[in-house]
N, C-alpha and C. Protein backbone atom coordinates (compact mmCIF):
# COMPACT_ATOMS: atom_id res chain seq x y z
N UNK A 1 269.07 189.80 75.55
CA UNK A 1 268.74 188.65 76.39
C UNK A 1 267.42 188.05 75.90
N UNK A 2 267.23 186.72 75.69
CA UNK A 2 266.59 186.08 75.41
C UNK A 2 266.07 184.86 76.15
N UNK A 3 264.68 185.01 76.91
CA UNK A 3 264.39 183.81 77.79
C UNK A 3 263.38 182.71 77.05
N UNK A 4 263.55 181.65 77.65
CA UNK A 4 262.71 180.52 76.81
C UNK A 4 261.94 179.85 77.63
N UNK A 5 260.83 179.21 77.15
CA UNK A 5 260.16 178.65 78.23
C UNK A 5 259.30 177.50 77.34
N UNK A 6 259.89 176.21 77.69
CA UNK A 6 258.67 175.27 76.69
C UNK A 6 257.61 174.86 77.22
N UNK A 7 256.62 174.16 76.49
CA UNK A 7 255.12 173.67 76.90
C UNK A 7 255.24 172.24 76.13
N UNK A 8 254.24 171.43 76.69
CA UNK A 8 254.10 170.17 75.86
C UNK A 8 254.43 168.81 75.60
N UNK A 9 255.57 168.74 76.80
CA UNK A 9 255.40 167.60 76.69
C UNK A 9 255.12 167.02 77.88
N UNK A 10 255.16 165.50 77.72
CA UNK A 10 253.85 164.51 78.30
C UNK A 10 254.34 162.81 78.23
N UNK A 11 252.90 162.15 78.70
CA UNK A 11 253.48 160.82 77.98
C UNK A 11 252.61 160.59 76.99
N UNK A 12 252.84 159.78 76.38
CA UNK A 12 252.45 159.46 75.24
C UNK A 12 252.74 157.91 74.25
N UNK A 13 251.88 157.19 73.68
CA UNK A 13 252.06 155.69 73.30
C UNK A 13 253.02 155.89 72.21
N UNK A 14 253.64 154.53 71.98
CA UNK A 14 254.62 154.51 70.78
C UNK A 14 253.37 155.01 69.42
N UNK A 15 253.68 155.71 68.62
CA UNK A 15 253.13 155.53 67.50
C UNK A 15 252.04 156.87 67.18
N UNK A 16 252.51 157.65 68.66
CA UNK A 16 251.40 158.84 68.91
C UNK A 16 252.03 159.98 68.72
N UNK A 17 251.45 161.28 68.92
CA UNK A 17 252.12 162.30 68.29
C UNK A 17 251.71 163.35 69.77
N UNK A 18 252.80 164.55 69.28
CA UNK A 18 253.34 165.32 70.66
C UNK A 18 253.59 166.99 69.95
N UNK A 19 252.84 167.68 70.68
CA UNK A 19 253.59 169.51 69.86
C UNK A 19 254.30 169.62 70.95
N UNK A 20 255.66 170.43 70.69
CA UNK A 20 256.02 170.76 71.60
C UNK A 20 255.64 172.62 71.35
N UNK A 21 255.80 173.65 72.28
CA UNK A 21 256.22 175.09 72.42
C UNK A 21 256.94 175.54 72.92
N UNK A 22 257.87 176.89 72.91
CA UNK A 22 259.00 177.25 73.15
C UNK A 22 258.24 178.77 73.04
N UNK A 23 258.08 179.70 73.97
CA UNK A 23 257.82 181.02 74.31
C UNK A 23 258.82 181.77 74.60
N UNK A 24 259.07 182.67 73.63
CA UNK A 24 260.52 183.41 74.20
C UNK A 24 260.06 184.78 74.21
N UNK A 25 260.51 185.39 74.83
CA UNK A 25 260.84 186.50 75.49
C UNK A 25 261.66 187.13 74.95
N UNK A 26 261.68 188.76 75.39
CA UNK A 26 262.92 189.64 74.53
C UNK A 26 262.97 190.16 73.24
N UNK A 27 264.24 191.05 72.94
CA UNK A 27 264.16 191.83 72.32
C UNK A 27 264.34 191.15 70.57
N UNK A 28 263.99 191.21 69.72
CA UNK A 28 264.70 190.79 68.38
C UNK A 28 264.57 189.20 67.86
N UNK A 29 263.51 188.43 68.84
CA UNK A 29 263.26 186.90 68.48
C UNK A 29 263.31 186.92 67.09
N UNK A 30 262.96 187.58 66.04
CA UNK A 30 262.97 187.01 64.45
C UNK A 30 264.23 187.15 63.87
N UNK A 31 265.03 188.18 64.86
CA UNK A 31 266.85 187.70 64.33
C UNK A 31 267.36 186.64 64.88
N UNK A 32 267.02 185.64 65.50
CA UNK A 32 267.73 184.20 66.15
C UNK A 32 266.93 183.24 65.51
N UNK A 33 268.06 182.35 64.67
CA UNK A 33 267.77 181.23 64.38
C UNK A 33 267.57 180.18 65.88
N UNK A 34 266.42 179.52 65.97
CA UNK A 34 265.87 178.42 66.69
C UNK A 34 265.50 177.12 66.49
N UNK A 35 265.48 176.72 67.85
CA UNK A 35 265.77 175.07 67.62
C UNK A 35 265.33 174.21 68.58
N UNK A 36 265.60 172.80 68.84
CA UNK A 36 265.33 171.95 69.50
C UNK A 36 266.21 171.10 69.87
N UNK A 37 266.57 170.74 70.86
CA UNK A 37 268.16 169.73 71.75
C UNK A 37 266.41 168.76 72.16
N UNK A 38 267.17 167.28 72.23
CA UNK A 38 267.13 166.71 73.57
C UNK A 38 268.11 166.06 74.48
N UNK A 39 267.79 165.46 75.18
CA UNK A 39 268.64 164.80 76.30
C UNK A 39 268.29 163.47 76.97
N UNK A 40 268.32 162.66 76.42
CA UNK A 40 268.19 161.20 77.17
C UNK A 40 268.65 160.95 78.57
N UNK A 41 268.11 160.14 79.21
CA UNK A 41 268.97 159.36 80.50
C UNK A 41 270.10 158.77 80.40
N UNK A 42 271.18 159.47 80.58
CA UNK A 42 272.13 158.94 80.58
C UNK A 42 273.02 158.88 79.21
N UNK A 43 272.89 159.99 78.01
CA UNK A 43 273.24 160.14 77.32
C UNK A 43 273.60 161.69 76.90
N UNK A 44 274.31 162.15 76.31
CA UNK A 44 274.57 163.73 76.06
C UNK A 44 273.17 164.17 74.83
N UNK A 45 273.13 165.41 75.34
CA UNK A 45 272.09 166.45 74.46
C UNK A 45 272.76 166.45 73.12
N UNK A 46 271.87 166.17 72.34
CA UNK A 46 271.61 166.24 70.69
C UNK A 46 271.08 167.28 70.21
N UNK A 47 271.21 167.90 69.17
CA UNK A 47 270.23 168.44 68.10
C UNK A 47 269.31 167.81 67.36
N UNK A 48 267.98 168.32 67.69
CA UNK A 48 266.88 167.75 66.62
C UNK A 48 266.39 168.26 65.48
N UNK A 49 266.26 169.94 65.81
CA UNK A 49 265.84 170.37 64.37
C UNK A 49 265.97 171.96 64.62
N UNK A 50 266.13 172.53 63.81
CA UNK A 50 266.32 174.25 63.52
C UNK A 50 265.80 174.73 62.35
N UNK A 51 265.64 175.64 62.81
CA UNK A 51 264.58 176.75 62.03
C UNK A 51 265.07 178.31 61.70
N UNK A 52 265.46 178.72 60.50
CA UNK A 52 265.26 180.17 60.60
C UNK A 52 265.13 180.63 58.88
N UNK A 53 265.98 180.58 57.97
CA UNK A 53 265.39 180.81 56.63
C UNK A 53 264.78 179.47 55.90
N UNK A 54 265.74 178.79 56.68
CA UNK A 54 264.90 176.91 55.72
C UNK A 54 265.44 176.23 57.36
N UNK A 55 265.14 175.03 57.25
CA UNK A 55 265.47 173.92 58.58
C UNK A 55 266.14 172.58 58.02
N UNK A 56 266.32 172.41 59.20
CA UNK A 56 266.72 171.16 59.10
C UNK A 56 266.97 170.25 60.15
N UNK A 57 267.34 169.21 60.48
CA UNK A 57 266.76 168.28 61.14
C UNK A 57 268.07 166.97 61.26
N UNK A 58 267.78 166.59 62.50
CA UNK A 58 268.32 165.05 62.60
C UNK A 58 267.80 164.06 61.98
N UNK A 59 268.64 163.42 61.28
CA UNK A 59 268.76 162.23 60.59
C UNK A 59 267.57 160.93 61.74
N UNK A 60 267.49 161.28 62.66
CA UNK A 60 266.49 160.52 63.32
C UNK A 60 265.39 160.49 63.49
N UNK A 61 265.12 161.98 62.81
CA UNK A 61 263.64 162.37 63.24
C UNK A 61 263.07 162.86 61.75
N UNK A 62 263.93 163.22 60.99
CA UNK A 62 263.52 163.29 59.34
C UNK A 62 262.22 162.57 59.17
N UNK A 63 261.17 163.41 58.80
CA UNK A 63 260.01 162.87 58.35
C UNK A 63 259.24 162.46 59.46
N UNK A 64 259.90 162.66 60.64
CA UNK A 64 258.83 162.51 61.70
C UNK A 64 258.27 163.69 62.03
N UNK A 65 259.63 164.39 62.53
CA UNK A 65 259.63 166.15 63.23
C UNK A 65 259.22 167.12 62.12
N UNK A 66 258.38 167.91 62.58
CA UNK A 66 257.92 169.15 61.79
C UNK A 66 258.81 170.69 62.58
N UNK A 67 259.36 171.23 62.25
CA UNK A 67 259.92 172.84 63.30
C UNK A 67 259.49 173.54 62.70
N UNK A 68 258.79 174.49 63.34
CA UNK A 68 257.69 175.75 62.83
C UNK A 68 257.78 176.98 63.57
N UNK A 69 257.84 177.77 63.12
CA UNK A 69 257.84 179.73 64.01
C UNK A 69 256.36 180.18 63.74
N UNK A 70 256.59 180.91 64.61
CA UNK A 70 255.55 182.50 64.22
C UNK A 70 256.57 183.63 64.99
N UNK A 71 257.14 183.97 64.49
CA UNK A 71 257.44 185.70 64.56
C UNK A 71 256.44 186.61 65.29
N UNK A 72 255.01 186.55 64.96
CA UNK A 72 254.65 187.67 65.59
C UNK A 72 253.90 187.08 66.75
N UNK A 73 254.07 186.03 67.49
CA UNK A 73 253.81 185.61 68.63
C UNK A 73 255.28 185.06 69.42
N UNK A 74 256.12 185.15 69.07
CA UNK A 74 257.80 185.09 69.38
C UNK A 74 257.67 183.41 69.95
N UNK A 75 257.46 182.56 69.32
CA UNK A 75 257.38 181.07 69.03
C UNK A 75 257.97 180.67 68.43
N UNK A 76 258.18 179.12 68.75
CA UNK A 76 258.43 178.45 67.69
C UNK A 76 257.77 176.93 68.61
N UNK A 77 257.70 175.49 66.96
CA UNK A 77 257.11 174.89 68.16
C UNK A 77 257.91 173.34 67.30
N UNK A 78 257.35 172.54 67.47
CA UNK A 78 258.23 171.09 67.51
C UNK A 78 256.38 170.57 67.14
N UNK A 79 256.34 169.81 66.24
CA UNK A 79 255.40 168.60 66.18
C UNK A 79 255.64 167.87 65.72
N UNK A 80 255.52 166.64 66.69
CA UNK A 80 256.44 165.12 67.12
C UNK A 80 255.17 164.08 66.23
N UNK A 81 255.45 163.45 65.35
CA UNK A 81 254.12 161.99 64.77
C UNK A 81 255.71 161.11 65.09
N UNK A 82 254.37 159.79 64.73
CA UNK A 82 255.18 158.72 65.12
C UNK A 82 256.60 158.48 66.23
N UNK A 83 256.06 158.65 67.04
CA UNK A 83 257.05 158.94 68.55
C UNK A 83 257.22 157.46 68.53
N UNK A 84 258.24 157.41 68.74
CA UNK A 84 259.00 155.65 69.63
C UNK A 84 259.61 155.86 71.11
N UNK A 85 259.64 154.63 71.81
CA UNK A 85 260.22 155.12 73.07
C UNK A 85 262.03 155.58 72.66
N UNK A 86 262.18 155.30 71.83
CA UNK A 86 264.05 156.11 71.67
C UNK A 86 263.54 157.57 71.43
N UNK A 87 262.24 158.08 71.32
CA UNK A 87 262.21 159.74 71.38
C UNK A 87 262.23 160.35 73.10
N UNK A 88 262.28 159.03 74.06
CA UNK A 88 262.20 159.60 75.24
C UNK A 88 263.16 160.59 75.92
N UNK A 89 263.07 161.61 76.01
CA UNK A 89 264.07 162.72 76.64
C UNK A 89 263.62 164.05 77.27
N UNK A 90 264.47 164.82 77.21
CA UNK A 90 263.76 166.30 77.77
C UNK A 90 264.06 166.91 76.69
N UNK A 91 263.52 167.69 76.24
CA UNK A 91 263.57 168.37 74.85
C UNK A 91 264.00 169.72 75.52
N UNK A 92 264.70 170.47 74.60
CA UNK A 92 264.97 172.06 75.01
C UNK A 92 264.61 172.96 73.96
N UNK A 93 264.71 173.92 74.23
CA UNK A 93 264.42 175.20 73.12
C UNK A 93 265.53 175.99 72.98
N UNK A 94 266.18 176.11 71.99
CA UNK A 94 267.55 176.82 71.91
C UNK A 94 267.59 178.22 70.91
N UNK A 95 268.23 179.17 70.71
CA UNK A 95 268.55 180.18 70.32
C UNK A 95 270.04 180.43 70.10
N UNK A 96 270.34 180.52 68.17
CA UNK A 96 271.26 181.31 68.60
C UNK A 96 271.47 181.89 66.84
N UNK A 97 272.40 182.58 66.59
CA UNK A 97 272.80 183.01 65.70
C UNK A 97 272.35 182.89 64.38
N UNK A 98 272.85 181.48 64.35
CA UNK A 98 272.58 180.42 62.58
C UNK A 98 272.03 179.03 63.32
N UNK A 99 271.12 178.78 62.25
CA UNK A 99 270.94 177.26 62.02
C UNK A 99 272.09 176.81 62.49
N UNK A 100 273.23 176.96 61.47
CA UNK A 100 274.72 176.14 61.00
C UNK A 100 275.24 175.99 63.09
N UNK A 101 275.21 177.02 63.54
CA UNK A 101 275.69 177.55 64.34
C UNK A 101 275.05 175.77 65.73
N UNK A 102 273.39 176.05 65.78
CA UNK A 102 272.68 175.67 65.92
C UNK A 102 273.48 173.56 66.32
N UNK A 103 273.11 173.22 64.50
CA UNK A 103 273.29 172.52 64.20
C UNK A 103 275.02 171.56 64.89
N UNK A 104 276.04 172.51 65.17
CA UNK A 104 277.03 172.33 65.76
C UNK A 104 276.94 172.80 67.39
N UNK A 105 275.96 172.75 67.61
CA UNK A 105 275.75 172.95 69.79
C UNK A 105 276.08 174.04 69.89
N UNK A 106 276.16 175.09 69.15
CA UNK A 106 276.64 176.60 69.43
C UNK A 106 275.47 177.58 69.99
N UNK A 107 274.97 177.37 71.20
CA UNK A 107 273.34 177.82 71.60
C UNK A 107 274.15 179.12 72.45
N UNK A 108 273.45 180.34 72.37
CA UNK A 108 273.50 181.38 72.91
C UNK A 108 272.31 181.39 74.00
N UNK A 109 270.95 180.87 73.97
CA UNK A 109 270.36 180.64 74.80
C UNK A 109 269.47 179.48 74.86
N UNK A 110 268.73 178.86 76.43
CA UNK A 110 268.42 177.78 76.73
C UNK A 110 267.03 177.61 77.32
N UNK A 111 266.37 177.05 76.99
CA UNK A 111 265.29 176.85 77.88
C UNK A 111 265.46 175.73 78.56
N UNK A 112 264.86 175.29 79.81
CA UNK A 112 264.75 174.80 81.05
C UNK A 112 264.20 173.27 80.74
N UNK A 113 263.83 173.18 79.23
CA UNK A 113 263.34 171.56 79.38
C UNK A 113 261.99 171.20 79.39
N UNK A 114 261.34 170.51 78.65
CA UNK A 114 260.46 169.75 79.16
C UNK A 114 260.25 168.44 78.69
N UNK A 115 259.81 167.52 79.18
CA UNK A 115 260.07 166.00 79.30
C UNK A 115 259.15 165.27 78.53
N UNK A 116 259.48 164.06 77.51
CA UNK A 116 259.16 163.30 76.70
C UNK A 116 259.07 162.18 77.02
N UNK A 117 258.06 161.45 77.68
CA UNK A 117 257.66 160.14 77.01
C UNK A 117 257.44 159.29 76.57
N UNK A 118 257.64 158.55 75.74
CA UNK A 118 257.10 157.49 75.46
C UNK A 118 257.13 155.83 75.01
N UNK A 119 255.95 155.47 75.58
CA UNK A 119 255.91 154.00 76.05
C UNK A 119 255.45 153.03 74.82
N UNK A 120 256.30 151.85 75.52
CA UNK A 120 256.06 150.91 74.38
C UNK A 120 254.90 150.32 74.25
């Protein structure tokens, strides 16, 4: 079992930058590839970016989004530059298997969300 818990987000101006954190809990965090969903108003949850031997990323956020771990603090974190208001959503912290896995909505576990921002 694996619990998640993010930090970080906020509001924030078009053109500004945002870390997100994801604190997990439990046994074996450096065997789960991790990641980042968001969720717009009124639109279905996406994948943004995953992390576990190499990453990778949505085509939307390429070159914006950075996804980063530490293992021996059982983290991982999201740092957002150049935010537009189309980055506005609730971001999640996900866990599961593979990237690949990841990358196709296949999440074994979820964190609770936290909310994005930003204004034009």
């Amino acid at each position: 079992q694996v619990q998640l818990v993010e930090s970080g987000g906020g509001l924030v101006q078009a053109g500004g930058s945002l870390r997100l954190s994801c604190a997990a809990s439990g046994r074996s965090f450096s065997t789960y590839a991790m990641g980042w969903f968001r969720q717009a108003p009124g639109k279905e949850r996406e994948f943004v970016a995953g992390i576990d031997s190499y990453t990778i990323y949505a085509d939307s956020v390429k070159g914006r989004f950075t996804v980063s771990r530490d293992n021996a603090k059982n983290a991982v974190h999201l740092q957002m530059n150049t935010l537009k208001p189309d980055d506005t959503a609730d971001y999640y912290c996900a866990a599961s298997t593979s990237v690949s896995r990841l990358n196709r909505g296949l999440v074994d576990y979820w964190g609770k969300g936290t909310l994005v921002t930003v204004s034009s």
